[in-house]
Protein backbone atom coordinates (compact mmCIF):
# COMPACT_ATOMS: atom_id res chain seq x y z
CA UNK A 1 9.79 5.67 15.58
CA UNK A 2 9.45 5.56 11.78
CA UNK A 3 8.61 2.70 10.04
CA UNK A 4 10.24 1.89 6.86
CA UNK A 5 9.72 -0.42 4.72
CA UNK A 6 10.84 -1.34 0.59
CA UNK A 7 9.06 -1.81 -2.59
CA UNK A 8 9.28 -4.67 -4.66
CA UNK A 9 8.11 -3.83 -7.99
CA UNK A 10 6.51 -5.81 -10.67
CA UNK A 11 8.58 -4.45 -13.43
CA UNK A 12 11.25 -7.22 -12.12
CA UNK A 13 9.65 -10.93 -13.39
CA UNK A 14 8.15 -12.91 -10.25
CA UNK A 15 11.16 -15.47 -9.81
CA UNK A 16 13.06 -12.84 -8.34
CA UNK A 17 10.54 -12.14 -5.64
CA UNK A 18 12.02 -15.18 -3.34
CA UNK A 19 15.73 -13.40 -3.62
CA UNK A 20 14.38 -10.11 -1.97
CA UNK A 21 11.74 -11.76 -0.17
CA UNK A 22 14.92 -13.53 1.53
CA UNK A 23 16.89 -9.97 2.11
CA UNK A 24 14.33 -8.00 3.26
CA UNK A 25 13.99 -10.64 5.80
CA UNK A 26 17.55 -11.00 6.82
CA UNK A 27 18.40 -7.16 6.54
CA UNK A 28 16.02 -6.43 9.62
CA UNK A 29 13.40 -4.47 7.41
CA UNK A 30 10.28 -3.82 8.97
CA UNK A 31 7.85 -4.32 5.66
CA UNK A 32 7.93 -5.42 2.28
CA UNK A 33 4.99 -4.01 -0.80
CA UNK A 34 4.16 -5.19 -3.75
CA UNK A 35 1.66 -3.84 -6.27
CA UNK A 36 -1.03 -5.05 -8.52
CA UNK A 37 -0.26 -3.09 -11.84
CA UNK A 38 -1.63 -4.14 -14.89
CA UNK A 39 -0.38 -6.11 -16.54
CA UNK A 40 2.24 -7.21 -14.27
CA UNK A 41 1.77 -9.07 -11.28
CA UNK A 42 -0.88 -10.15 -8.81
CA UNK A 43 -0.86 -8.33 -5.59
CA UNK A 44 -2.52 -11.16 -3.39
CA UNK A 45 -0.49 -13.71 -5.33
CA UNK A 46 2.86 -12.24 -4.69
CA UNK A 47 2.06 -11.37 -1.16
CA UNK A 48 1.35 -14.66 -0.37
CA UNK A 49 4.31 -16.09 -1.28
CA UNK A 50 6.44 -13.53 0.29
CA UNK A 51 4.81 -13.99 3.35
CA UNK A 52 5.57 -17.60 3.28
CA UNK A 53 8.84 -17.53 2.59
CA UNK A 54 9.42 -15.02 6.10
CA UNK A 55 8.70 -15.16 9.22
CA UNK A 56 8.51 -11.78 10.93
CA UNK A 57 7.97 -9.59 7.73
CA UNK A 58 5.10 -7.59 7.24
CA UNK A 59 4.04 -7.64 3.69
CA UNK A 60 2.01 -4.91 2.28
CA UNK A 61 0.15 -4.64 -1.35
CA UNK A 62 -0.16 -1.49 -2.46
CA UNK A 63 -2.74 -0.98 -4.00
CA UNK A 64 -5.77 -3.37 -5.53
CA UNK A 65 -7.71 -1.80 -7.96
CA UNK A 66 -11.06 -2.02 -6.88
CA UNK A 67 -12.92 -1.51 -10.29
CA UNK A 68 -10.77 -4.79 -11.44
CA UNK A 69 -11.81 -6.89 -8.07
CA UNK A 70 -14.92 -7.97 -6.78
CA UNK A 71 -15.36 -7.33 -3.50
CA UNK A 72 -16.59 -10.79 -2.26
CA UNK A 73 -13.35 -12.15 -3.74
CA UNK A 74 -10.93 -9.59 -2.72
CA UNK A 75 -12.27 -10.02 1.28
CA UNK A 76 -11.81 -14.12 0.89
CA UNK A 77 -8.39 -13.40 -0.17
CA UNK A 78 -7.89 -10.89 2.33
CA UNK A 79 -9.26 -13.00 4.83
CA UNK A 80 -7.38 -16.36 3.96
CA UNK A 81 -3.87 -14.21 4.07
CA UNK A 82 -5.21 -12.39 8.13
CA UNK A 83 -5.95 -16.22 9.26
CA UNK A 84 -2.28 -17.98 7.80
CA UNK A 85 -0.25 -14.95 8.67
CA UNK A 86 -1.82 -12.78 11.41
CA UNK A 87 -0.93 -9.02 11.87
CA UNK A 88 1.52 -9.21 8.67
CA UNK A 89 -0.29 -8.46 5.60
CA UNK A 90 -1.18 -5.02 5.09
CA UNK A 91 -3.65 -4.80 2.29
CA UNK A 92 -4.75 -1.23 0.24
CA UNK A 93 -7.51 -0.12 -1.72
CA UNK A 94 -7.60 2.43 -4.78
CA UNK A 95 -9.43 3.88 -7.61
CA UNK A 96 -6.69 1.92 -10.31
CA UNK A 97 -5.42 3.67 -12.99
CA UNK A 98 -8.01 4.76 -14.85
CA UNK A 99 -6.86 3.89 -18.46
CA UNK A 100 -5.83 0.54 -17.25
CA UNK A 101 -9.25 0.13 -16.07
CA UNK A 102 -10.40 1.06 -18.84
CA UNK A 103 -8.47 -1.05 -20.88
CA UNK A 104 -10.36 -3.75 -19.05
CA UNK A 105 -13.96 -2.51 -19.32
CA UNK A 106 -14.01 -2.01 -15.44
CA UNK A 107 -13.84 1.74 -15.23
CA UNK A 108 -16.49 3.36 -13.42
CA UNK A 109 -18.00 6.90 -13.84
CA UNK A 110 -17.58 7.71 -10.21
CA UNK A 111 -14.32 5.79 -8.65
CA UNK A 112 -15.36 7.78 -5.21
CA UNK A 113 -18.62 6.35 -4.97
CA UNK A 114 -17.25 2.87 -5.55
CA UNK A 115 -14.38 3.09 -3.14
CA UNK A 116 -16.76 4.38 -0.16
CA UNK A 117 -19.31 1.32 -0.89
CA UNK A 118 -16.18 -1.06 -1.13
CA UNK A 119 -14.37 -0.24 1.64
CA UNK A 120 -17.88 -0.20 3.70
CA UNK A 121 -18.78 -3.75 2.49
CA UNK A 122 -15.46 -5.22 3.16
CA UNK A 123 -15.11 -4.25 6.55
CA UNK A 124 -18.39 -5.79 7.34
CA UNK A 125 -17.22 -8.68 5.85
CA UNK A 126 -14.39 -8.96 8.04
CA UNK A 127 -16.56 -8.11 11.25
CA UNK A 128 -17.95 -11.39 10.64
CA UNK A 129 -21.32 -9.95 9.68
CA UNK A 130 -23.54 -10.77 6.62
CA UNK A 131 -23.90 -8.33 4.71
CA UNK A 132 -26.90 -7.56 1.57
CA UNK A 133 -26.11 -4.30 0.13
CA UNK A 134 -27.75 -2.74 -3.38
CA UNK A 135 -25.38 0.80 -4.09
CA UNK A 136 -24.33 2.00 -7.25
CA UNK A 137 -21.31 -0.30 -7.72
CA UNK A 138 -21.53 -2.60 -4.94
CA UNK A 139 -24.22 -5.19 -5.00
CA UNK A 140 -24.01 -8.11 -2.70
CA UNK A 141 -27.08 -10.59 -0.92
CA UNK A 142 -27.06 -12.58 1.91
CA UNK A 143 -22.93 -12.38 1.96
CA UNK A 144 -20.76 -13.33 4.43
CA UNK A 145 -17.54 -14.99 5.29
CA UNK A 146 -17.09 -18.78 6.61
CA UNK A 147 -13.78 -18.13 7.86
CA UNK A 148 -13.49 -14.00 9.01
CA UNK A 149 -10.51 -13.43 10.60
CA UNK A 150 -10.26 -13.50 14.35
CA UNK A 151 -10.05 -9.70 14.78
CA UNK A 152 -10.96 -6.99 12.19
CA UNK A 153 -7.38 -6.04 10.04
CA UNK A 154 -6.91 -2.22 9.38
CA UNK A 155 -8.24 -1.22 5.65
CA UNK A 156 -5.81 1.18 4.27
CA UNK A 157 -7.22 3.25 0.91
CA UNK A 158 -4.82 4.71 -1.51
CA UNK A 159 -5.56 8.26 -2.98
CA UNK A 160 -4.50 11.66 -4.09
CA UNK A 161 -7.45 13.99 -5.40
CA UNK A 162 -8.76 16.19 -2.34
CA UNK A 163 -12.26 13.82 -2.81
CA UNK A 164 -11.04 10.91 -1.95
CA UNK A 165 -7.87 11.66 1.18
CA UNK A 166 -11.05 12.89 2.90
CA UNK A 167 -13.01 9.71 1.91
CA UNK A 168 -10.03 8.17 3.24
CA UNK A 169 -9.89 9.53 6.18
CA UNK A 170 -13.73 8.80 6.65
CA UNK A 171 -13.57 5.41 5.73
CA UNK A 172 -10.23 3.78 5.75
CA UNK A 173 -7.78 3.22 8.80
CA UNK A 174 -4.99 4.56 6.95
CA UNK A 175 -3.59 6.17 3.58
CA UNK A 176 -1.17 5.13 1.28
CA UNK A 177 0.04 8.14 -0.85
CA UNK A 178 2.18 8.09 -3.74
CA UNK A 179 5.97 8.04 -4.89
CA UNK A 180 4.87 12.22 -6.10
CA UNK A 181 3.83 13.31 -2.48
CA UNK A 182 6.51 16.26 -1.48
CA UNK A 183 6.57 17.64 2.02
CA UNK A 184 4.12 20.21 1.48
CA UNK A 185 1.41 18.16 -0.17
CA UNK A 186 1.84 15.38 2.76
CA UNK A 187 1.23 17.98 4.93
CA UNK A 188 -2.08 19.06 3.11
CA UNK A 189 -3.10 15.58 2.34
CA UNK A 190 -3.00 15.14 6.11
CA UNK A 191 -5.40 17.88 6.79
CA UNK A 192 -7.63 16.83 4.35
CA UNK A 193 -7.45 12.99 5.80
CA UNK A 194 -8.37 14.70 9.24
CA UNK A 195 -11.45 16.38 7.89
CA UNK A 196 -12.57 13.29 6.98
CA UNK A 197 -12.19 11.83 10.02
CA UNK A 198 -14.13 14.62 11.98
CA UNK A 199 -17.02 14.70 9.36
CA UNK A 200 -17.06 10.71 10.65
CA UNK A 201 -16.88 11.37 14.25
CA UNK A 202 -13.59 9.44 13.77
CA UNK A 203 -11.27 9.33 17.14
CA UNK A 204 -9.05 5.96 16.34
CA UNK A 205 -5.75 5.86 15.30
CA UNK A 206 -5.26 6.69 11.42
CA UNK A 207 -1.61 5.71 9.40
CA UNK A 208 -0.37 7.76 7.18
CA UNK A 209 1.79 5.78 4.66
CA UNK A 210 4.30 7.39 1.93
CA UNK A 211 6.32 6.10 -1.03
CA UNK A 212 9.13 7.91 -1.38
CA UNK A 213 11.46 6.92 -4.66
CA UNK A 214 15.20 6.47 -4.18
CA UNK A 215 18.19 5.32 -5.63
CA UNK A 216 22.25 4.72 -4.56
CA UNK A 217 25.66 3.85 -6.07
CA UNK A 218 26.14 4.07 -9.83
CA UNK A 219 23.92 5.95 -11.59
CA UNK A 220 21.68 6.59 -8.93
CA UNK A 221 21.31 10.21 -9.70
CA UNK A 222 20.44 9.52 -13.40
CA UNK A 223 17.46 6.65 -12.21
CA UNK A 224 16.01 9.22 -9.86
CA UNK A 225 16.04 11.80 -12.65
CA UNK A 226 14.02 9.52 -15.02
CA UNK A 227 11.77 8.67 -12.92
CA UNK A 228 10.85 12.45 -12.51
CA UNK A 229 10.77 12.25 -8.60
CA UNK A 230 12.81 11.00 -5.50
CA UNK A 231 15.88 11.32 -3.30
CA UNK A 232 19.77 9.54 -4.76
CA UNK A 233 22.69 9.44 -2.79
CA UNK A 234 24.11 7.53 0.01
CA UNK A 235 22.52 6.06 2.99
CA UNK A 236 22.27 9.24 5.11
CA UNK A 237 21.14 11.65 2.40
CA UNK A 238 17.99 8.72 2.04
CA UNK A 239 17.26 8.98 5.84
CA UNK A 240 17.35 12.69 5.87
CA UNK A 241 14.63 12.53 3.47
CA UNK A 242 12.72 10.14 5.09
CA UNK A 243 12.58 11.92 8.20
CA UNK A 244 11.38 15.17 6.45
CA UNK A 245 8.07 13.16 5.44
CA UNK A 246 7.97 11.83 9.09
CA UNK A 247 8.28 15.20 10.52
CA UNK A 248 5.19 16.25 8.12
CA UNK A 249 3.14 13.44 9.00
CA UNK A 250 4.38 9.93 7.83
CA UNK A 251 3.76 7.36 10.05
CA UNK A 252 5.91 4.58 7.57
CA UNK A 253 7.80 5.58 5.06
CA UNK A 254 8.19 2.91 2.26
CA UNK A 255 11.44 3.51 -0.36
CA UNK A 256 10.76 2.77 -3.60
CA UNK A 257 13.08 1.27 -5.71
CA UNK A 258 13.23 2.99 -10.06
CA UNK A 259 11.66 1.02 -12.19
CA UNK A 260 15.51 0.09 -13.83
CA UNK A 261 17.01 -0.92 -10.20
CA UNK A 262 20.05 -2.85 -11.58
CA UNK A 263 20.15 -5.28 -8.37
CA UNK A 264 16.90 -5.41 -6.42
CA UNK A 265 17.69 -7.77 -3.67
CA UNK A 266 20.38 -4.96 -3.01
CA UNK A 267 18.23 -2.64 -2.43
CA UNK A 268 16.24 -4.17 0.23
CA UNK A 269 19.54 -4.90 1.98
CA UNK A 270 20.69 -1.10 1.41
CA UNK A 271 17.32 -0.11 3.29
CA UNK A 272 17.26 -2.34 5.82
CA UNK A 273 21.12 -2.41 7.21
CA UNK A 274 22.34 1.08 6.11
CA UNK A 275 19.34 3.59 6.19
CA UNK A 276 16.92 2.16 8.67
CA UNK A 277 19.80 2.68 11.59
CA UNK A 278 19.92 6.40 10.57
CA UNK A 279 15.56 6.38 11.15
């Protein structure tokens, strides 16, 4: 079975997080993501406040820039939010956007390089271990974690370019993939995650996770069409497309709201009671 899960995006101000927080909940949807774009919102932030407010949710951020984060602070977050609300936060790594990074003075000259030492150092972290590590971008000494969580959490790493899915699939325990994957490209962004994974020696299970923009009622069609990508219409046209990217390889399918979605909390509702009984 597919999962599916909503977006709650930053372009709508943080007090109306509790609202869909509180529908997602109620509507029976499996998981609720955020995202940490500049200059918007926190990722950790908001996830941990949705994930108080539920009970059952999973909550997912997708993604945190890792040029912007440090990795010793991103695991004690990470690990804080695995002890208070075990096996329901879902946390992603990615490159950034680049001129957002830069706009911060934290790009990097090779994002791939950074994401491979991150991801490495992070799970360690997690494991319990301590960790002393001198790469390129990653630097840490005599590291570890007071409080690791009690079993190591899946690292999912966001990507696109052919470099990094099969980093991803060497590195990570799943891929989140963007709002612009079509059918076709799902299907060769799995076979690129698989090489990966053999060039590891990789046999474990490996989640495949899509965006996948949508709209309904009034003025769906125009939303879509602005934002250049997606699937309007009614609750069964929605689930037909989501089971074309679970045919090619989605494991959970995550519908993404347009950045001008006139009633978010709506939304959630709309996904969770009308197109997740058509999944």
């Amino acid at each position: 079975m597919t999962t599916l899960g909503a977006v709650f995006r930053p372009q709508a101000p943080p007090e109306r997080l509790r609202g869909v927080v509180r529908a997602a909940e109620e509507s029976g949807l499996d998981q609720l993501w955020v995202w940490e774009d500049c200059f918007f919102e926190s990722g950790i932030a908001t996830a941990a406040a949705a994930l108080a407010w539920t009970e059952r949710l999973k909550v997912g951020v997708g993604l945190l820039p890792v040029p912007l984060r440090n990795v010793a602070l991103t695991t004690m977050e990470a690990a804080t939010l695995y002890r208070l609300f075990p096996d329901r936060a879902l946390l992603a790594l990615g490159h950034g956007v680049q001129d957002w990074m830069g706009q911060v003075g934290a790009r990097v000259d090779s994002p791939v390089t950074l994401l491979r030492e991150y991801v490495t150092a992070m799970r360690a972290l997690l494991a319990g271990k301590r960790v002393t590590t001198d790469g390129r971008y990653v630097k840490l000494r005599d590291v570890a974690l007071d409080w690791p969580p009690a079993t190591v959490p899946p690292l999912i790493a966001g990507a696109t370019g052919p470099r990094s899915l099969k980093l991803c699939g060497e590195v990570a325990d799943g891929t989140l993939l963007t709002a612009a994957t079509t059918v076709d490209m799902l299907r060769q962004a799995r076979q690129l995650i698989d090489q990966g994974r053999a060039a590891a020696g990789r046999t474990d299970d490996h989640q495949v996770i899509v965006y996948l923009a949508a709209a309904t009622g009034e003025g769906a069609a125009e939303r879509v069409a602005a934002d250049n990508e997606g699937v309007a219409g009614t609750a069964e046209d929605i689930a037909a497309a989501v089971r074309q990217l679970a045919e090619a390889g989605a494991d959970t399918v995550v519908l993404q709201p347009t950045s001008d979605e006139p009633d978010p909390e709506g939304f959630v509702r709309f996904v969770g009671q009308e197109v997740r009984p058509l999944i």
